[in-house]
PDB file of N, CA and C in Angstrom:
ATOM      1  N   UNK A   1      -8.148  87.821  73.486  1.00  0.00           N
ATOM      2  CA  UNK A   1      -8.587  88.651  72.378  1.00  0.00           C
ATOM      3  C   UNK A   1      -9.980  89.196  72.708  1.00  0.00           C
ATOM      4  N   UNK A   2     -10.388  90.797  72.301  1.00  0.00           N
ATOM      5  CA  UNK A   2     -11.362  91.393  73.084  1.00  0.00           C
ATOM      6  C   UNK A   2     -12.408  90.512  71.723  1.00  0.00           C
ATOM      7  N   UNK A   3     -13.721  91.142  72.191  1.00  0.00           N
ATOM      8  CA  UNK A   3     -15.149  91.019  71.670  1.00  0.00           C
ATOM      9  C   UNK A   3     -15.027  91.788  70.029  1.00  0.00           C
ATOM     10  N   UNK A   4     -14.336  92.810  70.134  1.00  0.00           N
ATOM     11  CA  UNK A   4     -13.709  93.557  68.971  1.00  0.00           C
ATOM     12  C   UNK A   4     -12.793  93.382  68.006  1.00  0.00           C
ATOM     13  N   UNK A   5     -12.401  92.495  68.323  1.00  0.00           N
ATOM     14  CA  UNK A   5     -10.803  91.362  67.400  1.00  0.00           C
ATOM     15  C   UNK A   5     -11.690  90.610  67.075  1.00  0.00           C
ATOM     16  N   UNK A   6     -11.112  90.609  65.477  1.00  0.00           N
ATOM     17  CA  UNK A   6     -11.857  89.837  64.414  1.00  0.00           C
ATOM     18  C   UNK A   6     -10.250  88.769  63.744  1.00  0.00           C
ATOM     19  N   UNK A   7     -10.574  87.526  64.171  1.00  0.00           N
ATOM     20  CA  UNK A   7      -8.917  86.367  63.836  1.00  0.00           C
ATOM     21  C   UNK A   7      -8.977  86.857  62.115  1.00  0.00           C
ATOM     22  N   UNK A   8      -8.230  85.958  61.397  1.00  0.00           N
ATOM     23  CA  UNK A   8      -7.800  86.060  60.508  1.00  0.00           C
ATOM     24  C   UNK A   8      -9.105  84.630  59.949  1.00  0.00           C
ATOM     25  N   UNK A   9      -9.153  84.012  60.713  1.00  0.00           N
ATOM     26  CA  UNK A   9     -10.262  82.968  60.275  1.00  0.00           C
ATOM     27  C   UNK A   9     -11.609  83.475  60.295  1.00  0.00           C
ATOM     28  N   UNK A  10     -11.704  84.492  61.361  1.00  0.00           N
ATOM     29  CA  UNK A  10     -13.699  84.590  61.510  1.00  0.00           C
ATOM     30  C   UNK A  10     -13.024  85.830  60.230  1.00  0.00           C
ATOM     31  N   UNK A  11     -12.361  86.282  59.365  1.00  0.00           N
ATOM     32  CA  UNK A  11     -12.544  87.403  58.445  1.00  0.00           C
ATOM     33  C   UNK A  11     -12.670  86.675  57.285  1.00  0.00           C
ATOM     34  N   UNK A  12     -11.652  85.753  57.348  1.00  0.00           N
ATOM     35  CA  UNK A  12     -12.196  84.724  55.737  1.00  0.00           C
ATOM     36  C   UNK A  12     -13.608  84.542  55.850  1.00  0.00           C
ATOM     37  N   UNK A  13     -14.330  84.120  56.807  1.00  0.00           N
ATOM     38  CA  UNK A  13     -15.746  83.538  57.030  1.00  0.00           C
ATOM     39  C   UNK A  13     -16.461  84.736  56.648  1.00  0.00           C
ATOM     40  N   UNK A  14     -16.956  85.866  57.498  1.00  0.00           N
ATOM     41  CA  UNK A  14     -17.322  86.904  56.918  1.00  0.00           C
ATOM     42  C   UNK A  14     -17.158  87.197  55.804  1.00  0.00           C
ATOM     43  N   UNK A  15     -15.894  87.133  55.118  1.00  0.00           N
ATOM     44  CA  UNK A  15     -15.766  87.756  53.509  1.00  0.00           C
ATOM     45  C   UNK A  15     -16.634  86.273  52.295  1.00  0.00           C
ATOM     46  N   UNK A  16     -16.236  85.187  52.897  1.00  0.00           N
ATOM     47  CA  UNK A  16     -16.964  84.085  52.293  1.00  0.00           C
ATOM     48  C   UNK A  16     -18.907  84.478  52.412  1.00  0.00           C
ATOM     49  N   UNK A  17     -19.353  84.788  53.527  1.00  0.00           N
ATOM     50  CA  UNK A  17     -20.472  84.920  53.940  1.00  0.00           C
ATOM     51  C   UNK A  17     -21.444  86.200  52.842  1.00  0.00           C
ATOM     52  N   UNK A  18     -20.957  87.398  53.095  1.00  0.00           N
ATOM     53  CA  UNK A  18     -20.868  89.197  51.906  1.00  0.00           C
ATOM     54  C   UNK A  18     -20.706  88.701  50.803  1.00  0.00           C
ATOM     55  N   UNK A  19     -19.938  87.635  50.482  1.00  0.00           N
ATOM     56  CA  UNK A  19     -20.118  87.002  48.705  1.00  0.00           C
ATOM     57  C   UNK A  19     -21.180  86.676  48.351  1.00  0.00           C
ATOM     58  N   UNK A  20     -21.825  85.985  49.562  1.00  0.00           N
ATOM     59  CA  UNK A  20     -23.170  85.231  49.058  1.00  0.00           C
ATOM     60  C   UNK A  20     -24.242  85.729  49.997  1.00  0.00           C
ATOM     61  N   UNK A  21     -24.094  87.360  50.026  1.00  0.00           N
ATOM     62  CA  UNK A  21     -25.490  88.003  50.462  1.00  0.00           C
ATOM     63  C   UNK A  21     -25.901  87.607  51.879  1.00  0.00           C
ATOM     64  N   UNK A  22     -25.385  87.037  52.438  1.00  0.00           N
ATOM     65  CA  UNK A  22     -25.226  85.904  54.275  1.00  0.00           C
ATOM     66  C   UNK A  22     -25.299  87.263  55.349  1.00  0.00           C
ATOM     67  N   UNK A  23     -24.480  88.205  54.965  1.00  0.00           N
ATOM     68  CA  UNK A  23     -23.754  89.555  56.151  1.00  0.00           C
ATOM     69  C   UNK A  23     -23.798  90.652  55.139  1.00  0.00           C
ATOM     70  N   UNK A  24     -23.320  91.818  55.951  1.00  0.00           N
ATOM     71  CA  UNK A  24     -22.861  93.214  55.195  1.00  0.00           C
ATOM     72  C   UNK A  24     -21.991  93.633  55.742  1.00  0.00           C
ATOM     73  N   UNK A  25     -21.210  93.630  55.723  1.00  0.00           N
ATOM     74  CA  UNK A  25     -20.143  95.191  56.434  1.00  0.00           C
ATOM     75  C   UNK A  25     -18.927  95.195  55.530  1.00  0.00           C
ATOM     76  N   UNK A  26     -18.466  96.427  55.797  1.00  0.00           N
ATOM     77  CA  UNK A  26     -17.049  97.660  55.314  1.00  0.00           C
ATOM     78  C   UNK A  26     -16.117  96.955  56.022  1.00  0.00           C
ATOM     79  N   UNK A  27     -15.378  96.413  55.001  1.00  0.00           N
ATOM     80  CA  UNK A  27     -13.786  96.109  55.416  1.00  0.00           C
ATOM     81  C   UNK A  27     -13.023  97.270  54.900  1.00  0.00           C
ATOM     82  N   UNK A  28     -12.427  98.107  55.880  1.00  0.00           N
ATOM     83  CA  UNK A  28     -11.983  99.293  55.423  1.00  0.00           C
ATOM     84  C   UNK A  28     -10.152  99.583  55.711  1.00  0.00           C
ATOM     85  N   UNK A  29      -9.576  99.810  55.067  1.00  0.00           N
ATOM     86  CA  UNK A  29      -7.927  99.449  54.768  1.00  0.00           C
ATOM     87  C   UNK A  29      -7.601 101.008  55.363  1.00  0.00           C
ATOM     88  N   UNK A  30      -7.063 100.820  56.725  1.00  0.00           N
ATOM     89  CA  UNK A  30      -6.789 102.590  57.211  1.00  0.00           C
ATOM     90  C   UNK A  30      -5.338 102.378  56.621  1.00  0.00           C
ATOM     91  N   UNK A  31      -4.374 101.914  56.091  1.00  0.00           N
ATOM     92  CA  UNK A  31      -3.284 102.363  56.123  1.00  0.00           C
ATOM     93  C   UNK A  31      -3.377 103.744  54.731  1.00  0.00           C
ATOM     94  N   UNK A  32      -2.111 103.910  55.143  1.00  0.00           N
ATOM     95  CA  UNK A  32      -1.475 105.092  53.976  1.00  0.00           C
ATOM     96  C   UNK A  32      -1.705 104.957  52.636  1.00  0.00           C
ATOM     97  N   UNK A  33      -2.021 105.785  51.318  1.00  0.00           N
ATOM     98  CA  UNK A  33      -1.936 104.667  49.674  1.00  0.00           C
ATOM     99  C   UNK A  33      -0.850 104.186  49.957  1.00  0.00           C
ATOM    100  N   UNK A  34       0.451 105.007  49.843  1.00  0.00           N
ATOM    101  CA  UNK A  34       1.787 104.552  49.581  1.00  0.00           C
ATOM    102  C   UNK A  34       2.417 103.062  50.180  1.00  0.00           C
ATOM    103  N   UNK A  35       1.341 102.591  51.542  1.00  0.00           N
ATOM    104  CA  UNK A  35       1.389 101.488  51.919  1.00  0.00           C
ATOM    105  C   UNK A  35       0.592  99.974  50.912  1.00  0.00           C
ATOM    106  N   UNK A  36      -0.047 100.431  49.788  1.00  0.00           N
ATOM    107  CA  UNK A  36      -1.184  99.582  49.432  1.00  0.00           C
ATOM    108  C   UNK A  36      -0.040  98.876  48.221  1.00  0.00           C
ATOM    109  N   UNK A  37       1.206  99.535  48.191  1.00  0.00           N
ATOM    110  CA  UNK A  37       1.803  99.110  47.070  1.00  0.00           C
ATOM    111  C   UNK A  37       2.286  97.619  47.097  1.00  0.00           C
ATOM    112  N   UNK A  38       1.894  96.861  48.530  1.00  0.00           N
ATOM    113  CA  UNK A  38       2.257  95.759  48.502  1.00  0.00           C
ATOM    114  C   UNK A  38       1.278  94.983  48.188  1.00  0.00           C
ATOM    115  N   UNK A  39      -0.279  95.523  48.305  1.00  0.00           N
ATOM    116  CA  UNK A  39      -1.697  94.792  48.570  1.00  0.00           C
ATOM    117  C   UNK A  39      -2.183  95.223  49.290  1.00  0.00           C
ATOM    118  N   UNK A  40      -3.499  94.496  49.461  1.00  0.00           N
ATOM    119  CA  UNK A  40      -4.493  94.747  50.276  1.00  0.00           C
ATOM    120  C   UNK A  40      -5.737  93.355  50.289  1.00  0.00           C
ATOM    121  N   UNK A  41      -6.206  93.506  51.260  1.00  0.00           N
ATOM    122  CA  UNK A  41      -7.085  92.293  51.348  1.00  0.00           C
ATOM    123  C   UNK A  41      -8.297  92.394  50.497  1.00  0.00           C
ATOM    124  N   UNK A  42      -8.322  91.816  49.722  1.00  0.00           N
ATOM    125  CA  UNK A  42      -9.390  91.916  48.636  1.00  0.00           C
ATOM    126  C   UNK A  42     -10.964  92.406  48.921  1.00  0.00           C
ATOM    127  N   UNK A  43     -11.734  92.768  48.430  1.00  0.00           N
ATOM    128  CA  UNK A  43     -12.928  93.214  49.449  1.00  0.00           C
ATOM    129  C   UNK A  43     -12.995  94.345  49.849  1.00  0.00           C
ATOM    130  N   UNK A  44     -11.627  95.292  50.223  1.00  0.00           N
ATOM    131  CA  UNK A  44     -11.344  96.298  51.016  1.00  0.00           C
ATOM    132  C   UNK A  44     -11.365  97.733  49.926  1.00  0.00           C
ATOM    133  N   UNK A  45     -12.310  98.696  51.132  1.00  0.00           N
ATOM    134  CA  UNK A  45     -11.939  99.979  50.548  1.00  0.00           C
ATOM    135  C   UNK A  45     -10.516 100.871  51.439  1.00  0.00           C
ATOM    136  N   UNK A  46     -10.154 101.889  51.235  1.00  0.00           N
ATOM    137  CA  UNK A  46      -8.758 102.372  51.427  1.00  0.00           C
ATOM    138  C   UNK A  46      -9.766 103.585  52.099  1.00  0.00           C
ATOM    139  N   UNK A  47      -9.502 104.010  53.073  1.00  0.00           N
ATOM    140  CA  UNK A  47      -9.415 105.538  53.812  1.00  0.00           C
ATOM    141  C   UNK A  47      -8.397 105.840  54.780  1.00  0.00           C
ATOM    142  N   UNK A  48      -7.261 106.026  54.280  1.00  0.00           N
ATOM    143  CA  UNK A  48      -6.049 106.248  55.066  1.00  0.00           C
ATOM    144  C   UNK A  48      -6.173 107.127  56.252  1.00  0.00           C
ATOM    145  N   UNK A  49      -5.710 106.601  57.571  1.00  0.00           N
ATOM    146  CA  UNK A  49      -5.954 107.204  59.148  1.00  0.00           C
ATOM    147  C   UNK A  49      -5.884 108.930  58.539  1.00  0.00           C
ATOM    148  N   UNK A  50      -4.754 109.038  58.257  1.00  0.00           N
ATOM    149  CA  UNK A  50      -4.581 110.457  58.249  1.00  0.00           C
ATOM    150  C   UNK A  50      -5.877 111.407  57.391  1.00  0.00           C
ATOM    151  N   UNK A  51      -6.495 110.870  56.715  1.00  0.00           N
ATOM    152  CA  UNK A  51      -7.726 111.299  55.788  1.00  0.00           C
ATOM    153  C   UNK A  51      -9.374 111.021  56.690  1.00  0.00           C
ATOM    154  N   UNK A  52      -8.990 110.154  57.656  1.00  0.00           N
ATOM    155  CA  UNK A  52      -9.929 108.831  58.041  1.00  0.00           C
ATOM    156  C   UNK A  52     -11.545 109.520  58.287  1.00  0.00           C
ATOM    157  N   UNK A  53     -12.719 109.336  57.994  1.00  0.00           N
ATOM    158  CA  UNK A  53     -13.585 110.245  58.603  1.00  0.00           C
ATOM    159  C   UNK A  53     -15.254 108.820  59.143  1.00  0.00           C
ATOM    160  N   UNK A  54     -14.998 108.925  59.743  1.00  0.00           N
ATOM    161  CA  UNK A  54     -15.928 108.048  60.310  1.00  0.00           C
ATOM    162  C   UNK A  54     -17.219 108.202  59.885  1.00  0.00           C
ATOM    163  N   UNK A  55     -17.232 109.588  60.021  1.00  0.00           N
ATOM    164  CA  UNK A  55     -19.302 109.595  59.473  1.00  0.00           C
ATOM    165  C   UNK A  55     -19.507 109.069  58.211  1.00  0.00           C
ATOM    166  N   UNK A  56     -18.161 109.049  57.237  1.00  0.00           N
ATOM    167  CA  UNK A  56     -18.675 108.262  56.264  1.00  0.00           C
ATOM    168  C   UNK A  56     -18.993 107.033  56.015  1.00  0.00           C
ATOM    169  N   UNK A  57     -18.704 106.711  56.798  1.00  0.00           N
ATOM    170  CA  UNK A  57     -19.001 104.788  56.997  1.00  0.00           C
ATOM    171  C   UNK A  57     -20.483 104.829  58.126  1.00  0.00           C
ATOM    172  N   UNK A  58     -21.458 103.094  57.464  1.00  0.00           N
ATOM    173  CA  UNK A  58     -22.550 103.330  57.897  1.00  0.00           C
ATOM    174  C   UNK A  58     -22.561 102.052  58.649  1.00  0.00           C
ATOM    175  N   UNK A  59     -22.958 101.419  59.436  1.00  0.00           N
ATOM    176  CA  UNK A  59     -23.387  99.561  59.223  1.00  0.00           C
ATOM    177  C   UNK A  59     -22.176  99.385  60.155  1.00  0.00           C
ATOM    178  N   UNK A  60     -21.934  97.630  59.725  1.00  0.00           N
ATOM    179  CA  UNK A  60     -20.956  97.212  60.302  1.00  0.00           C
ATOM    180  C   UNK A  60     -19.481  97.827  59.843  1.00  0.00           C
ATOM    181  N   UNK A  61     -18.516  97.493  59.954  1.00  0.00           N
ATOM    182  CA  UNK A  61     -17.381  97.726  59.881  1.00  0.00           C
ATOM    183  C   UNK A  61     -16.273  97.223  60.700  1.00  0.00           C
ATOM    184  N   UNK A  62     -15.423  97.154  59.751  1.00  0.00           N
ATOM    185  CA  UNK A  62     -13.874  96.197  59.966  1.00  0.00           C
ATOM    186  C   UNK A  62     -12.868  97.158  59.727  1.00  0.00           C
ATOM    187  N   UNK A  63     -12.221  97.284  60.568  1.00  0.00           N
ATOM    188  CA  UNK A  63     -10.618  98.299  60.128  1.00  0.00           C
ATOM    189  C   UNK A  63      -9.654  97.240  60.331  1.00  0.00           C
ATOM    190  N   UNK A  64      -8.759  97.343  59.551  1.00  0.00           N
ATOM    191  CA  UNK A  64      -7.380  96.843  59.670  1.00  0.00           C
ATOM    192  C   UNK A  64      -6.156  97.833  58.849  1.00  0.00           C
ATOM    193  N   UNK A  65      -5.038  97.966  59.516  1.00  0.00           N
ATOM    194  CA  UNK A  65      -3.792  98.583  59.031  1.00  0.00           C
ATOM    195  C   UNK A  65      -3.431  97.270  58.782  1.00  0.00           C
ATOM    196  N   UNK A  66      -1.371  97.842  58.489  1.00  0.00           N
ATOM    197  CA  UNK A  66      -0.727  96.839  58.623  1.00  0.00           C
ATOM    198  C   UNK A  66      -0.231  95.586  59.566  1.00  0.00           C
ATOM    199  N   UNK A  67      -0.105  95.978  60.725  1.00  0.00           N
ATOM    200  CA  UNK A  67      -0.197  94.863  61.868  1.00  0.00           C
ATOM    201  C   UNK A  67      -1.062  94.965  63.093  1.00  0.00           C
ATOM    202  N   UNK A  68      -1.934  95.756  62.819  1.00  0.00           N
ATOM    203  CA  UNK A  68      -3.662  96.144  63.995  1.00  0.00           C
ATOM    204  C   UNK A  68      -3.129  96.852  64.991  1.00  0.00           C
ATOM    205  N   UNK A  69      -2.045  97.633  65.215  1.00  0.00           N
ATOM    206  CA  UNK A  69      -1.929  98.248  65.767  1.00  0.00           C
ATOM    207  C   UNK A  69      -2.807 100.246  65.902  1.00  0.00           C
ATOM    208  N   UNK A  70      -2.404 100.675  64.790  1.00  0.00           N
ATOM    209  CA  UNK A  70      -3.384 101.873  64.180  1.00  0.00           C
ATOM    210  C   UNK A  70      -4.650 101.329  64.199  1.00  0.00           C
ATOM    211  N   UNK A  71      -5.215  99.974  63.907  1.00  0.00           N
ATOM    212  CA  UNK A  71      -6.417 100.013  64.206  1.00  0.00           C
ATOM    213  C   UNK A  71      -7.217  99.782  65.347  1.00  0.00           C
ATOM    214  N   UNK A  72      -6.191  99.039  65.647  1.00  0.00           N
ATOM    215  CA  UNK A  72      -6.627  98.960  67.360  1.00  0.00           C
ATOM    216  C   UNK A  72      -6.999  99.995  67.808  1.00  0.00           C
ATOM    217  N   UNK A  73      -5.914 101.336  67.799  1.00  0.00           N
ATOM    218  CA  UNK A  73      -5.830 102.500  68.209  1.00  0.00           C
ATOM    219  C   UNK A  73      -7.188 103.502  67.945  1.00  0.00           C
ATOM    220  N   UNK A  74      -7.440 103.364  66.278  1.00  0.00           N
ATOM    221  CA  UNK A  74      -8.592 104.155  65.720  1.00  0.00           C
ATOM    222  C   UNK A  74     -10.069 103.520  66.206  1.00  0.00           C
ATOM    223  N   UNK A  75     -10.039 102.031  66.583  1.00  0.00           N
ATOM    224  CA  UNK A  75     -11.113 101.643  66.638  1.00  0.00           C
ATOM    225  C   UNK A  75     -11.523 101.581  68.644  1.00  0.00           C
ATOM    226  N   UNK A  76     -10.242 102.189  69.639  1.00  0.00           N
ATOM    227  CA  UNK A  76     -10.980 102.610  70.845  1.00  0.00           C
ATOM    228  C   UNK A  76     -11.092 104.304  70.699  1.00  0.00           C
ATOM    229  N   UNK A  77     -10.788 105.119  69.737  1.00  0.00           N
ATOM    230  CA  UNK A  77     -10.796 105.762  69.512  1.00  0.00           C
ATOM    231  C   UNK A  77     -12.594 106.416  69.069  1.00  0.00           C
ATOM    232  N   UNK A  78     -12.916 105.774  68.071  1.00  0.00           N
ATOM    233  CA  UNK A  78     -14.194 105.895  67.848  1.00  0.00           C
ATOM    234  C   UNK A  78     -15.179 105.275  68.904  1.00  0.00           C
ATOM    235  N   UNK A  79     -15.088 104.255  69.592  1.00  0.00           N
ATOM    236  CA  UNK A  79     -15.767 103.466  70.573  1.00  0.00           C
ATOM    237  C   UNK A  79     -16.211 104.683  71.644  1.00  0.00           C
ATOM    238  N   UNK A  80     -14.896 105.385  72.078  1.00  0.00           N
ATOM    239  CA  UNK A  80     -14.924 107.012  72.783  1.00  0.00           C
ATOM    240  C   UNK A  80     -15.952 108.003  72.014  1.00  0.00           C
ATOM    241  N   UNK A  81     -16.097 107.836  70.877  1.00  0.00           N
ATOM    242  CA  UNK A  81     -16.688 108.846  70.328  1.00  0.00           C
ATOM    243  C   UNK A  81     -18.091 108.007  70.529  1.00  0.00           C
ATOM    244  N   UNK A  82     -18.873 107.099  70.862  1.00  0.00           N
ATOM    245  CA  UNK A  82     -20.161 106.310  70.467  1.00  0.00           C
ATOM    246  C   UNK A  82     -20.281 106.098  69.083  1.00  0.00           C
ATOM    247  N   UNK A  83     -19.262 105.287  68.262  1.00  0.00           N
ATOM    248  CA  UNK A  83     -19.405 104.905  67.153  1.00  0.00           C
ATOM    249  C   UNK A  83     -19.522 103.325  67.722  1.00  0.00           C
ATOM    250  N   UNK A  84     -20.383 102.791  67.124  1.00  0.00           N
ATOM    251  CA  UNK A  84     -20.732 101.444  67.733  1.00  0.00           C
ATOM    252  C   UNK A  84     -20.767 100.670  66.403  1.00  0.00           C
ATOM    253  N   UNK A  85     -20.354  98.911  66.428  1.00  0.00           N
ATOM    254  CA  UNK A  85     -20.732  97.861  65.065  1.00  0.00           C
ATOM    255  C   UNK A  85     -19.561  98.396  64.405  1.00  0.00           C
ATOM    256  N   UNK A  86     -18.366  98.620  65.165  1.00  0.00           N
ATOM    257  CA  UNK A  86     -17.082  98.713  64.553  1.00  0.00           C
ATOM    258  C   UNK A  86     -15.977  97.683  65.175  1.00  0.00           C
ATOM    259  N   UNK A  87     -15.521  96.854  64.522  1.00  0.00           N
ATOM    260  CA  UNK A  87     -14.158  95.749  64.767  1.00  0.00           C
ATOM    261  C   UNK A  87     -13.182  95.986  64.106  1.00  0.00           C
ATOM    262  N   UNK A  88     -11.918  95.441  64.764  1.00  0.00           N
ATOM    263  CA  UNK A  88     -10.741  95.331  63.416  1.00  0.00           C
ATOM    264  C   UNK A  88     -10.329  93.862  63.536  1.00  0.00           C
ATOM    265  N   UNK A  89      -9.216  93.761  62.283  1.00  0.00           N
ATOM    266  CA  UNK A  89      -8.566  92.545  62.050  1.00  0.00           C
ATOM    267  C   UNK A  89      -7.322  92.559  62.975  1.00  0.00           C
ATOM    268  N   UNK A  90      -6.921  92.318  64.098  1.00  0.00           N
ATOM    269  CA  UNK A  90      -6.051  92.000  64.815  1.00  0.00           C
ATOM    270  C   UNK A  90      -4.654  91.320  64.262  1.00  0.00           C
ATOM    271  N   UNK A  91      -4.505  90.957  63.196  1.00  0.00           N
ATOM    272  CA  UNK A  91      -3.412  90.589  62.908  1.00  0.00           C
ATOM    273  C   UNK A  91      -2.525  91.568  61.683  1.00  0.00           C
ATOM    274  N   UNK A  92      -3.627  92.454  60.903  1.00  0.00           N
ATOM    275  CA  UNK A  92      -3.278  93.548  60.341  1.00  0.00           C
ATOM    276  C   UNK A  92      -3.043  92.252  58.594  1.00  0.00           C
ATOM    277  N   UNK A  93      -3.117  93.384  57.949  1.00  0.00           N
ATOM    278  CA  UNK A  93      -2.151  92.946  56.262  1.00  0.00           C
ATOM    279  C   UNK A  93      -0.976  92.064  56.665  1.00  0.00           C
ATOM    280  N   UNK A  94       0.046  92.268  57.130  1.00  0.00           N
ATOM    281  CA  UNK A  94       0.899  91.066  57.385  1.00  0.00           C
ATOM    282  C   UNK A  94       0.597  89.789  57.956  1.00  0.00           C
ATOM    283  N   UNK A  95      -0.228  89.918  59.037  1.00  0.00           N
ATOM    284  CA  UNK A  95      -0.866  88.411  59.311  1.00  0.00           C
ATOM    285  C   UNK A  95      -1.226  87.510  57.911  1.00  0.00           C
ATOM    286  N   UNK A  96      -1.920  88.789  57.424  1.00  0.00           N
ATOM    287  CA  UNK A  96      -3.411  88.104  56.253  1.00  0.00           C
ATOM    288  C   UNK A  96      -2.292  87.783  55.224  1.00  0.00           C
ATOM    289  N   UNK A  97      -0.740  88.318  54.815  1.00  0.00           N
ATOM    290  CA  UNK A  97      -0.145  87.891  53.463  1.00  0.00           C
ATOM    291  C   UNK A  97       0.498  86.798  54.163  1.00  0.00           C
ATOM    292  N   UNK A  98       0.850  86.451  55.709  1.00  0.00           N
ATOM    293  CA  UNK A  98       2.124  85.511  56.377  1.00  0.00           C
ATOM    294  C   UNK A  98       1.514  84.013  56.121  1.00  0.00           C
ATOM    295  N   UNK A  99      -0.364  84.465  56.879  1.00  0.00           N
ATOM    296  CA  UNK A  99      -0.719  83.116  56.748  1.00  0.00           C
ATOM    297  C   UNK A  99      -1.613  82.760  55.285  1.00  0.00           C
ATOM    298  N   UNK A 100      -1.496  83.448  54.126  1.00  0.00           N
ATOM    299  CA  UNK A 100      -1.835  83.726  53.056  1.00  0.00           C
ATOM    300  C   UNK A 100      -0.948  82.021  52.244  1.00  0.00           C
ATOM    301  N   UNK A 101       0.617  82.035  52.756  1.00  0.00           N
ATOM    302  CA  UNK A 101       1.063  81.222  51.788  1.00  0.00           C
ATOM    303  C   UNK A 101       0.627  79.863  51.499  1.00  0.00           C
ATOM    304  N   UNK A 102       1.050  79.080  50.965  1.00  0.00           N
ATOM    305  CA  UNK A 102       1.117  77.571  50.945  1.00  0.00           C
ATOM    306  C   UNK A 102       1.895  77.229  52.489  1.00  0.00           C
ATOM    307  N   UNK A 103       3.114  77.648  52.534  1.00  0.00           N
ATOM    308  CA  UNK A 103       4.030  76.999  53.688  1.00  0.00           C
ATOM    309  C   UNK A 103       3.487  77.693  54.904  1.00  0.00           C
ATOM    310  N   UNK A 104       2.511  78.239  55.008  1.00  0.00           N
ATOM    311  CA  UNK A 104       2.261  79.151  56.152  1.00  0.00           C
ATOM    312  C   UNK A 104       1.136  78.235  57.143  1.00  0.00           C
TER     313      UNK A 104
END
């Protein structure tokens, strides 16, 4: 896993950390709306890839789609552009609802 993959554990930590003033950064939800109808990871704002605009985001930042694939994608994407203090969640929304359960 690169320097840029953020587990599903160091994102709980971070989001535990931004509760209590510890860190800062944009957890930012690239999927589609029409995708949000299942959820989304709490914390998260929505700028769907197809809308997506980078200059609006400042600081750190976290992308995740549904299984980190699109974000993977968007986030060597910007790296090309010199957008720097950008990661994603590598396991995407399905990781985060799979290992979300009790039995999980």
């Amino acid at each position: 896993m690169s320097s840029d993959t953020v587990t599903r554990q160091q994102l709980i930590e971070l989001l535990r950390m931004r509760e209590h003033g510890e860190t800062d950064f944009t957890l930012v939800d690239i999927r589609e709306e029409y995708e949000l109808f299942h959820g989304y990871i709490p914390g998260a704002i929505n700028m769907p890839l197809s809308t997506f605009e980078p200059d609006a985001l400042s600081g750190e930042v976290i992308l995740y789609c549904q299984a980190g694939v699109r974000s993977e994608h968007l986030l060597q994407e910007l790296a090309k552009q010199g957008h720097f203090g950008v990661k994603h969640y590598g396991g995407g929304y399905l990781d985060w609802v799979a290992r979300s359960t009790p039995d999980a």
